[in-house]
Protein backbone atom coordinates (compact mmCIF):
# COMPACT_ATOMS: atom_id res chain seq x y z
CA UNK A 1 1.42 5.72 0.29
CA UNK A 2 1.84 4.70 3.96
CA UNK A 3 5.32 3.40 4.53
CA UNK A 4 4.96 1.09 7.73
CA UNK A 5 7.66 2.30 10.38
CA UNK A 6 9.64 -0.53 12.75
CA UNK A 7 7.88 0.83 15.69
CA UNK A 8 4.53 1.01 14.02
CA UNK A 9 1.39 -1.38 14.98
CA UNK A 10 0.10 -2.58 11.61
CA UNK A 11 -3.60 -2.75 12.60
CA UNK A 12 -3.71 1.05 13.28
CA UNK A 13 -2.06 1.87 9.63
CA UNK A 14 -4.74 -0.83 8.09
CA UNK A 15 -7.57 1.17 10.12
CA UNK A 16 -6.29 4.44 8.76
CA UNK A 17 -5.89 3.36 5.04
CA UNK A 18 -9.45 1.99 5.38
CA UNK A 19 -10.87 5.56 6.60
CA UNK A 20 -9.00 6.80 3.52
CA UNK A 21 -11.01 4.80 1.41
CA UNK A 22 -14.25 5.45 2.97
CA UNK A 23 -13.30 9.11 1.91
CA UNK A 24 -12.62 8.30 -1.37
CA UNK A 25 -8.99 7.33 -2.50
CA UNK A 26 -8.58 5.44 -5.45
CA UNK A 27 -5.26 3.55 -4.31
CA UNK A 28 -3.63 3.64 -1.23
CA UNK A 29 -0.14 1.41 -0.59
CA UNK A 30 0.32 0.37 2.84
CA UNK A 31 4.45 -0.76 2.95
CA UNK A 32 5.25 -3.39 5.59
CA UNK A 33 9.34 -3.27 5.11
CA UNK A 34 9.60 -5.51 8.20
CA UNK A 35 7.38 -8.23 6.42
CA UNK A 36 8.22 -7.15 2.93
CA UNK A 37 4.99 -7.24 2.40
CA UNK A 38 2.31 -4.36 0.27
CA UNK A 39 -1.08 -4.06 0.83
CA UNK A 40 -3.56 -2.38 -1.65
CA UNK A 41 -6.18 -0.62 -1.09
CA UNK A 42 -8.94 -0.23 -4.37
CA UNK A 43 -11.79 1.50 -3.97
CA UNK A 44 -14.56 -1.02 -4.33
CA UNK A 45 -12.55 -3.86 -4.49
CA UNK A 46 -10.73 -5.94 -1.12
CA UNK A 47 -7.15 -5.32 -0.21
CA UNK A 48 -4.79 -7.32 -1.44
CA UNK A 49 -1.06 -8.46 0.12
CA UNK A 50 1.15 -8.55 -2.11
CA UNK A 51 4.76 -10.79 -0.98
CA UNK A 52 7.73 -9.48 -1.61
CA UNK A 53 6.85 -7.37 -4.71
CA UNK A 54 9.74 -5.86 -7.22
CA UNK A 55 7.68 -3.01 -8.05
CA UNK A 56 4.40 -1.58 -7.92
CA UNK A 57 2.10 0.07 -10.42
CA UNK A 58 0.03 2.60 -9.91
CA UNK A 59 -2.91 1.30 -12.66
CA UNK A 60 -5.31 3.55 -13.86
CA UNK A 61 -4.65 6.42 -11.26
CA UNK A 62 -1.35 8.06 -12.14
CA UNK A 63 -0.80 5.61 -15.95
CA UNK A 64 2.60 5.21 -16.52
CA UNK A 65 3.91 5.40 -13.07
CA UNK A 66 5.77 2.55 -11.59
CA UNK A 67 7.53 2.58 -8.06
CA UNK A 68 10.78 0.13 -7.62
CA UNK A 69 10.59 -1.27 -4.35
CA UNK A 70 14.84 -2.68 -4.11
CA UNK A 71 15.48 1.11 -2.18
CA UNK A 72 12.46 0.61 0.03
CA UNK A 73 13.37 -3.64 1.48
């Protein structure tokens, strides 16, 4: 999880979650609180934004956990 600070350049966090990837995370959450905005990184598969979510789930890599996003926005 990569929580995007208000003095923090997105494309730099993007870059970095990337390199994680390329060394093999599953799922990576980059959190944009000043655009409300998550982006998810898969292995294998491209990132997807997500607007505005509720919550987030964390699929096959840790089953059953869920994080609520109203104490984050």
């Amino acid at each position: 999880v990569e929580l995007r600070s208000p003095s923090d350049n997105l494309e730099p966090l993007k870059t970095k979650m990337q390199e994680y990837l390329d060394n093999g995370m599953r799922l990576g959450w980059l959190i944009d609180r000043k655009n409300r905005q998550v982006y998810v990184y898969r292995l294998g598969v491209a990132v997807e934004c997500l607007d505005n979510p509720a919550t987030l789930s964390s699929e096959e890599v840790l089953p059953g956990f869920t994080l609520d996003l109203s104490k984050i926005w």
